[in-house]
C-alpha atoms as a PDB file:
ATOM      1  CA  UNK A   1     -33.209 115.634 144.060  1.00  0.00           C
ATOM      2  CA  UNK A   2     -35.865 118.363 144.906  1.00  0.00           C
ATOM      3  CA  UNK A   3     -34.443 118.121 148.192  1.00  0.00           C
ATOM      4  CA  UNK A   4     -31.002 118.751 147.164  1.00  0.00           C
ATOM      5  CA  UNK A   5     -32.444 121.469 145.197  1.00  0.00           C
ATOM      6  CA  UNK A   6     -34.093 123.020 148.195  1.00  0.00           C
ATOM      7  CA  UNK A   7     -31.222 123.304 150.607  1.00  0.00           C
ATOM      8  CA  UNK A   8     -29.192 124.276 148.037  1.00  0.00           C
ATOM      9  CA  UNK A   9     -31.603 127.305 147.556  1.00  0.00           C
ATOM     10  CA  UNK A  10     -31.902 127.898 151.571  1.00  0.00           C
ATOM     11  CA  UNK A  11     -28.196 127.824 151.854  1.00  0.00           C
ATOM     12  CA  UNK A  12     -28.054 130.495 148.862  1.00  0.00           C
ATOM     13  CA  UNK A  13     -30.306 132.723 150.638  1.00  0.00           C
ATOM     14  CA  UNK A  14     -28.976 132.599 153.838  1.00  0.00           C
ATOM     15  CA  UNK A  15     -25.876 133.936 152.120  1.00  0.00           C
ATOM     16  CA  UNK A  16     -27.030 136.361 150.462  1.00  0.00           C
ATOM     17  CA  UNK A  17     -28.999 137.569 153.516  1.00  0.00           C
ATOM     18  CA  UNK A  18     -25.627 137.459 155.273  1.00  0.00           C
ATOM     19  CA  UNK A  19     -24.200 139.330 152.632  1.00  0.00           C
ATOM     20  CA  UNK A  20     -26.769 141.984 153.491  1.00  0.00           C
ATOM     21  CA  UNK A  21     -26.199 142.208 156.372  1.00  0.00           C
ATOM     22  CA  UNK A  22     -22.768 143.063 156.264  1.00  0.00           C
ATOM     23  CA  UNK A  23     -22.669 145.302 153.458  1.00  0.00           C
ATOM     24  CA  UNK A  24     -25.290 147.319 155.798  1.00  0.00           C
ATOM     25  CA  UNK A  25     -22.825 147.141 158.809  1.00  0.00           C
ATOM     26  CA  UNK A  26     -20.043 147.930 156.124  1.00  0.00           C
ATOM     27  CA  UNK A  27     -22.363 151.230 155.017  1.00  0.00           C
ATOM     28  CA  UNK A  28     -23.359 152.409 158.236  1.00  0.00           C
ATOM     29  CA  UNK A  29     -19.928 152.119 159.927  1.00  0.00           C
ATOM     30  CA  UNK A  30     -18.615 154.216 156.614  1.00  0.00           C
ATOM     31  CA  UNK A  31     -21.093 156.988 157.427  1.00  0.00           C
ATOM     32  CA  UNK A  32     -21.754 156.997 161.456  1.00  0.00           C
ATOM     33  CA  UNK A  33     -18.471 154.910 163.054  1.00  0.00           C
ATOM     34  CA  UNK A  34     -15.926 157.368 161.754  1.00  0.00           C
ATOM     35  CA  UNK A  35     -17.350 160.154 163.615  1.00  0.00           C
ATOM     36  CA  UNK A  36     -15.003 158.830 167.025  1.00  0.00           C
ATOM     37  CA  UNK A  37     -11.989 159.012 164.547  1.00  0.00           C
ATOM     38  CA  UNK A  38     -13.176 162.492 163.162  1.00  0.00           C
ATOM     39  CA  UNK A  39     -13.474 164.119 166.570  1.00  0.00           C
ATOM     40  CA  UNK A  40      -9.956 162.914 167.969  1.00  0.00           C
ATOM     41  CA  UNK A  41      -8.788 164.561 164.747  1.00  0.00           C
ATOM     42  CA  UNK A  42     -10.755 167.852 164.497  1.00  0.00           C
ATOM     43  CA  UNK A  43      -9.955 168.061 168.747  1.00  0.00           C
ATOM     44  CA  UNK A  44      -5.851 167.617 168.238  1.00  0.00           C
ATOM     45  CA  UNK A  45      -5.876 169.814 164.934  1.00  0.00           C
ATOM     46  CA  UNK A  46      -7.877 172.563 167.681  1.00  0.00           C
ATOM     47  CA  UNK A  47      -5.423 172.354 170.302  1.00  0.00           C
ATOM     48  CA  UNK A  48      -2.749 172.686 167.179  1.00  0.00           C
ATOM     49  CA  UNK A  49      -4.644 175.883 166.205  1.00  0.00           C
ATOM     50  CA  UNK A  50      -2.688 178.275 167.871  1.00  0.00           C
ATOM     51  CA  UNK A  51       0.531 177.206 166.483  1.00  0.00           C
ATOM     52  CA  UNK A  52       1.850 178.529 163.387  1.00  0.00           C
ATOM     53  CA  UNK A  53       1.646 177.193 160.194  1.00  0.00           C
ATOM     54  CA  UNK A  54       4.933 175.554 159.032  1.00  0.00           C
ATOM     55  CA  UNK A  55       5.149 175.293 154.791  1.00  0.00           C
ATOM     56  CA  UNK A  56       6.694 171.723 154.233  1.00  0.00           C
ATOM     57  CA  UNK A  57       7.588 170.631 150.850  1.00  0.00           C
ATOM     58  CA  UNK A  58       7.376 167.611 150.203  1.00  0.00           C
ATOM     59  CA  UNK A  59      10.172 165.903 147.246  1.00  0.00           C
ATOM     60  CA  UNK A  60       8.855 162.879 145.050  1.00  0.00           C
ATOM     61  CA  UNK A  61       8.268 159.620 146.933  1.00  0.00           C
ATOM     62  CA  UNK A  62       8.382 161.081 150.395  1.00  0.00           C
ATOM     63  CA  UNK A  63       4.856 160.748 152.880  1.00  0.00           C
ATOM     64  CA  UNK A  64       2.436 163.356 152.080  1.00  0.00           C
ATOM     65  CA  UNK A  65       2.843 165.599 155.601  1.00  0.00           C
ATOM     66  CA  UNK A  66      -0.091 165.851 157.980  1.00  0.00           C
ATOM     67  CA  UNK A  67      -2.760 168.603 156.949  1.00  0.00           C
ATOM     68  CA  UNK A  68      -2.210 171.496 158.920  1.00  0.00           C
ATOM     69  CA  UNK A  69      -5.236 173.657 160.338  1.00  0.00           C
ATOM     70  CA  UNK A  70      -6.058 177.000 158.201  1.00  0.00           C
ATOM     71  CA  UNK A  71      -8.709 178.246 159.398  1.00  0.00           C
ATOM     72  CA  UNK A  72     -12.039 177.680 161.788  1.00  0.00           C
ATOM     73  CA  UNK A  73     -15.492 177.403 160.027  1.00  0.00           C
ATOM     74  CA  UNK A  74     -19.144 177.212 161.817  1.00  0.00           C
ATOM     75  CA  UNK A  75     -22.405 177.378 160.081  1.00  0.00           C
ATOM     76  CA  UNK A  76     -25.365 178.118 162.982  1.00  0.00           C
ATOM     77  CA  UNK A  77     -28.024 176.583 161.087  1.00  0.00           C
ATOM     78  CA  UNK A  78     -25.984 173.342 161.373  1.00  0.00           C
ATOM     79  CA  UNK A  79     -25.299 173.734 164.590  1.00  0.00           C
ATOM     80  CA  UNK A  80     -21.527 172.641 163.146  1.00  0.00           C
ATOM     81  CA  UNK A  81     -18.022 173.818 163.487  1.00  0.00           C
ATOM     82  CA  UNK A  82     -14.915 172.259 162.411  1.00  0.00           C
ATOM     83  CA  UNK A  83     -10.990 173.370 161.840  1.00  0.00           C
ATOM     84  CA  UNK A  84     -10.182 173.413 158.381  1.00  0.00           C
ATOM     85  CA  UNK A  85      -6.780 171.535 156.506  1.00  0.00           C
ATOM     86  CA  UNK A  86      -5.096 172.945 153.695  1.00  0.00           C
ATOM     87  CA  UNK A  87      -5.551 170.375 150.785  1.00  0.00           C
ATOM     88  CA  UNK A  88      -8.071 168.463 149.712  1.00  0.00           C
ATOM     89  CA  UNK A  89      -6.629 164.779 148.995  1.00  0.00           C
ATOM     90  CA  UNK A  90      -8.221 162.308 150.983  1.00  0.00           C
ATOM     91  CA  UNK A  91      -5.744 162.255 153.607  1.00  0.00           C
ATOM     92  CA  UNK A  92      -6.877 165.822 154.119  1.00  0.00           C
ATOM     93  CA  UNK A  93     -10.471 165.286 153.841  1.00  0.00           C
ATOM     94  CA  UNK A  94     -10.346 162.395 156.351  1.00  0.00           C
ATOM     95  CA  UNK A  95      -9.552 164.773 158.964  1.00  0.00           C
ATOM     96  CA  UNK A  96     -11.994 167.554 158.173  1.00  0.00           C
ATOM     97  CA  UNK A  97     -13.462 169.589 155.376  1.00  0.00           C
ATOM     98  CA  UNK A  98     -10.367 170.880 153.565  1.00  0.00           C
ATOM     99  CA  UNK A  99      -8.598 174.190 151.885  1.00  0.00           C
ATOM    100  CA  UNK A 100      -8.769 174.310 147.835  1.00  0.00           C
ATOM    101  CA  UNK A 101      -4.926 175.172 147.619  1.00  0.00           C
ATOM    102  CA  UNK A 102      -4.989 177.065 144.517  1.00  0.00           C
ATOM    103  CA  UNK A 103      -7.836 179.520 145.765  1.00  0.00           C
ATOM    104  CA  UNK A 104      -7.736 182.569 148.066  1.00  0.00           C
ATOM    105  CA  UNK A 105      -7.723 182.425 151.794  1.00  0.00           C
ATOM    106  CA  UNK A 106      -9.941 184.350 153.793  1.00  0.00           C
ATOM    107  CA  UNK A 107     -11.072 187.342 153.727  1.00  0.00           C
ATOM    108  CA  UNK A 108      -8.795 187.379 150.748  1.00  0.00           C
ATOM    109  CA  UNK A 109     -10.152 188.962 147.562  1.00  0.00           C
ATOM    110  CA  UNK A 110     -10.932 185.668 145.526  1.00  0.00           C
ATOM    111  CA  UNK A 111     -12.393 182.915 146.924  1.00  0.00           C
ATOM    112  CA  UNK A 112     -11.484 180.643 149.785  1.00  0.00           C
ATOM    113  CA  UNK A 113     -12.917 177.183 148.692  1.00  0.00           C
ATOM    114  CA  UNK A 114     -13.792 174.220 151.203  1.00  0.00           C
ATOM    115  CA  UNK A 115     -14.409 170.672 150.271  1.00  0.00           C
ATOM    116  CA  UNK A 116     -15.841 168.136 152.582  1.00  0.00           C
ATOM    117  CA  UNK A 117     -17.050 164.921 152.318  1.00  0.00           C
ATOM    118  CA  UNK A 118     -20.985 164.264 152.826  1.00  0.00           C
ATOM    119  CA  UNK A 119     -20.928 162.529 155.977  1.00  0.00           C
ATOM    120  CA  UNK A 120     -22.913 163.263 159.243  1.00  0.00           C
ATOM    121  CA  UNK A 121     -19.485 164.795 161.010  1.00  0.00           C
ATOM    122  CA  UNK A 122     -18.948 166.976 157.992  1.00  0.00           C
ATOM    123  CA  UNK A 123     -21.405 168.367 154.734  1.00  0.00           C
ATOM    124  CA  UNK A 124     -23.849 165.845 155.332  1.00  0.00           C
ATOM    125  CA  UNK A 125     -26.630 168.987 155.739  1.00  0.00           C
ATOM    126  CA  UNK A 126     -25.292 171.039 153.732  1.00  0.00           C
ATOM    127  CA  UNK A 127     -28.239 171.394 151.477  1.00  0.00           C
ATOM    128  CA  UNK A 128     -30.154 172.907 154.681  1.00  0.00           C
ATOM    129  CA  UNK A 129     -28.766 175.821 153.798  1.00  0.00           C
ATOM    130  CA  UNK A 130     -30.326 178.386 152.494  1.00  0.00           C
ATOM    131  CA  UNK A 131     -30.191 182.225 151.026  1.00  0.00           C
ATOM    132  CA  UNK A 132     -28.882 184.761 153.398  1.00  0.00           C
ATOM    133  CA  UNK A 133     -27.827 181.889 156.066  1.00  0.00           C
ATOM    134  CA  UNK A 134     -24.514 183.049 158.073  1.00  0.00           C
ATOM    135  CA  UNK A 135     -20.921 181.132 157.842  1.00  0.00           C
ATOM    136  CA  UNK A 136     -18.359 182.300 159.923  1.00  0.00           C
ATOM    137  CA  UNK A 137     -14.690 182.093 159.365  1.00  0.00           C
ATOM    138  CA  UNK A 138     -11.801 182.187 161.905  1.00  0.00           C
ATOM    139  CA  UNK A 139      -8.080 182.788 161.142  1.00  0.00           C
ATOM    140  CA  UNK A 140      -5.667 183.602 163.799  1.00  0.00           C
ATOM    141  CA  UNK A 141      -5.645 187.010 163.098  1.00  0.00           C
ATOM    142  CA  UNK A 142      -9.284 188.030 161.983  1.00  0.00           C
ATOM    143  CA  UNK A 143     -12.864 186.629 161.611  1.00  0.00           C
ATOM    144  CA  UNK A 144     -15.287 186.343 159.077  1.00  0.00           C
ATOM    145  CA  UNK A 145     -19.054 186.727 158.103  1.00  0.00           C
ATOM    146  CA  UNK A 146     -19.980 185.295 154.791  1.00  0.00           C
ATOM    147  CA  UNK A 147     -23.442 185.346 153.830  1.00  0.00           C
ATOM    148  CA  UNK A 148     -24.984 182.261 151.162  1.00  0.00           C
ATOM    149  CA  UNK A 149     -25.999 183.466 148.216  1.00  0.00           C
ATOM    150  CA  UNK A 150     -26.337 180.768 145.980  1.00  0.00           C
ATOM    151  CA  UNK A 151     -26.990 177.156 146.087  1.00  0.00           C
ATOM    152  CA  UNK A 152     -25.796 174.900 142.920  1.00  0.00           C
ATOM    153  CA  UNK A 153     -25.345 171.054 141.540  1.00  0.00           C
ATOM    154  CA  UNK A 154     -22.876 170.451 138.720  1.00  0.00           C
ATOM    155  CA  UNK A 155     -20.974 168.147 137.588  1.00  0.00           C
ATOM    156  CA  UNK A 156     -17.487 166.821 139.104  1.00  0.00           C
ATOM    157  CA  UNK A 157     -15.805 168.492 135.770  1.00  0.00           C
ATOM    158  CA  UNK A 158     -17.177 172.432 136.699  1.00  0.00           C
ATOM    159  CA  UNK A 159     -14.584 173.250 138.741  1.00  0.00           C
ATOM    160  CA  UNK A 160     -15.932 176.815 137.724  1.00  0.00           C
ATOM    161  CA  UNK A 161     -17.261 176.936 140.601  1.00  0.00           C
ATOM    162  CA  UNK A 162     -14.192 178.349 142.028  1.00  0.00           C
ATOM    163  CA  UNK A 163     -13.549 181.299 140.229  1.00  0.00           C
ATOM    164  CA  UNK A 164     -14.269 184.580 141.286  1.00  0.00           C
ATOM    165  CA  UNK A 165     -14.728 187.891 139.098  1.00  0.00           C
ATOM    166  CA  UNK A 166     -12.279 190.960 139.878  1.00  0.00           C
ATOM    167  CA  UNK A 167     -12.849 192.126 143.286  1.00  0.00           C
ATOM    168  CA  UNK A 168     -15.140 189.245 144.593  1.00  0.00           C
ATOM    169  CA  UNK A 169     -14.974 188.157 148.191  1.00  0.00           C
ATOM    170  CA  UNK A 170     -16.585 184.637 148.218  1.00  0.00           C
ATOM    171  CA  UNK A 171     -16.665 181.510 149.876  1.00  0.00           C
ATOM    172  CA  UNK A 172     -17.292 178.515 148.677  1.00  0.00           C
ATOM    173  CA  UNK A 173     -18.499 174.810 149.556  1.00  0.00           C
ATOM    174  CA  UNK A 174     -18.609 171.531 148.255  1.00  0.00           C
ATOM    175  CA  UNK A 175     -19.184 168.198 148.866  1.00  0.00           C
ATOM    176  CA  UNK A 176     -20.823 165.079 147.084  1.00  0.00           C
ATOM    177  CA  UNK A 177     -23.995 165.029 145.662  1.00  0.00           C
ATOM    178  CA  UNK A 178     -27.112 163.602 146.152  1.00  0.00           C
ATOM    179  CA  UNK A 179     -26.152 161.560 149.779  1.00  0.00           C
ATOM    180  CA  UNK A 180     -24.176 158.636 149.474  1.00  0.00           C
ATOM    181  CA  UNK A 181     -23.455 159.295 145.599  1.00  0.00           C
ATOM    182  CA  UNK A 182     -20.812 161.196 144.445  1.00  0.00           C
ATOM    183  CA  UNK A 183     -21.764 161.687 140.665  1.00  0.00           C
ATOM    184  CA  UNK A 184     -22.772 165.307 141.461  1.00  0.00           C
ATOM    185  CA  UNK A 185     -21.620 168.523 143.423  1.00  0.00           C
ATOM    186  CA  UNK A 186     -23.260 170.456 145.751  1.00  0.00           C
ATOM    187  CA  UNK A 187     -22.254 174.034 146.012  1.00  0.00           C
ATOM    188  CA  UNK A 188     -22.872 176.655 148.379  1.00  0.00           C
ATOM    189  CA  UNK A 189     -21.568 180.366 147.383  1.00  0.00           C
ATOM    190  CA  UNK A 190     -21.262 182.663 149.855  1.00  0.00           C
ATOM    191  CA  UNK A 191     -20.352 186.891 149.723  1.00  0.00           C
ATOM    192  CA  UNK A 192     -18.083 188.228 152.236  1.00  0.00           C
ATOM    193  CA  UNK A 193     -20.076 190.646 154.985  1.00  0.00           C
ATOM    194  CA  UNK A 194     -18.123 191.851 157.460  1.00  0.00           C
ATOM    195  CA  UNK A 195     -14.612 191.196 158.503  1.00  0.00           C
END
């Protein structure tokens, strides 16, 4: 009987060990074996870049269309730049940080608002960022300087966050908060500088 008892317990533990295992292949693939995907994506929405934007509406029960490329976005101290989708469902966000739809764009008085998720290819540094740090902004037919003024966690409900007062130039970013959670929102405000 004891020996029954102990295999039994062995076998148990080697599954649960295997279980491990996988569930760390399972995480790390989820944060680091994307990152192929991600740069086929952001490359072809690039070489789409120059192309203009096409509105498509979309009727009930038809495919939601590709997300097409608004903008270009690099932040120097990340040492990141990506081409930005309008929308931010998670079709959208799969392919790179994405275009609030209901906010300005930019340069636009308002504010343009990104989302990204808070993985290594996108916002996973975003919290690096600090006062006065530069974020530049590409359309086709101007660029941008913002300049980060504020750094914030909220909730998921404070989509205050994307409101501007009369006359405000801002960007903003967010993405998931603390890493590998998403109960909480990093945001990064940011004041227009020079167009």
């Amino acid at each position: 009987m004891r020996l029954l008892l102990a295999r039994a317990a062995g076998i148990f533990g080697e599954l649960v060990l295997t279980c491990g295992v996988v569930l760390t292949f399972f995480a790390a693939y989820g944060l680091y074996g994307t990152d192929g995907e991600i740069e086929q994506q952001q490359a072809h929405l690039a070489t789409v870049w120059t192309e203009p934007v096409q509105p498509v509406a979309v009727s009930a029960g038809e495919p939601e269309p590709e997300p097409e490329p608004v903008s270009r976005m690099r932040i120097p101290r990340l040492k990141k730049s990506w081409v930005v989708v309008e929308g931010v469902s998670q079709k959208a966000l799969k392919r790179g940080p994405g275009h609030y739809p209901e906010t300005a764009h930019p340069g636009q008085k308002g504010n343009f608002a990104v989302a990204a998720h808070r993985i290594p290819a996108f916002f996973w540094d975003l919290d690096l960022l600090r006062d006065g740090d530069s974020i530049m902004v590409e359309t086709r037919s101007a660029a941008y300087v913002y300049r980060v003024t504020e750094r914030l966690v909220v909730t998921p409900e404070a989509v205050e966050v994307l409101d501007a007062r009369p006359g405000e130039r801002l960007l903003t970013l967010t993405t998931c908060h603390p890493k590998m959670a998403n109960y909480q929102r990093l945001v990064i405000h940011a004041a227009l500088e020079e167009t």
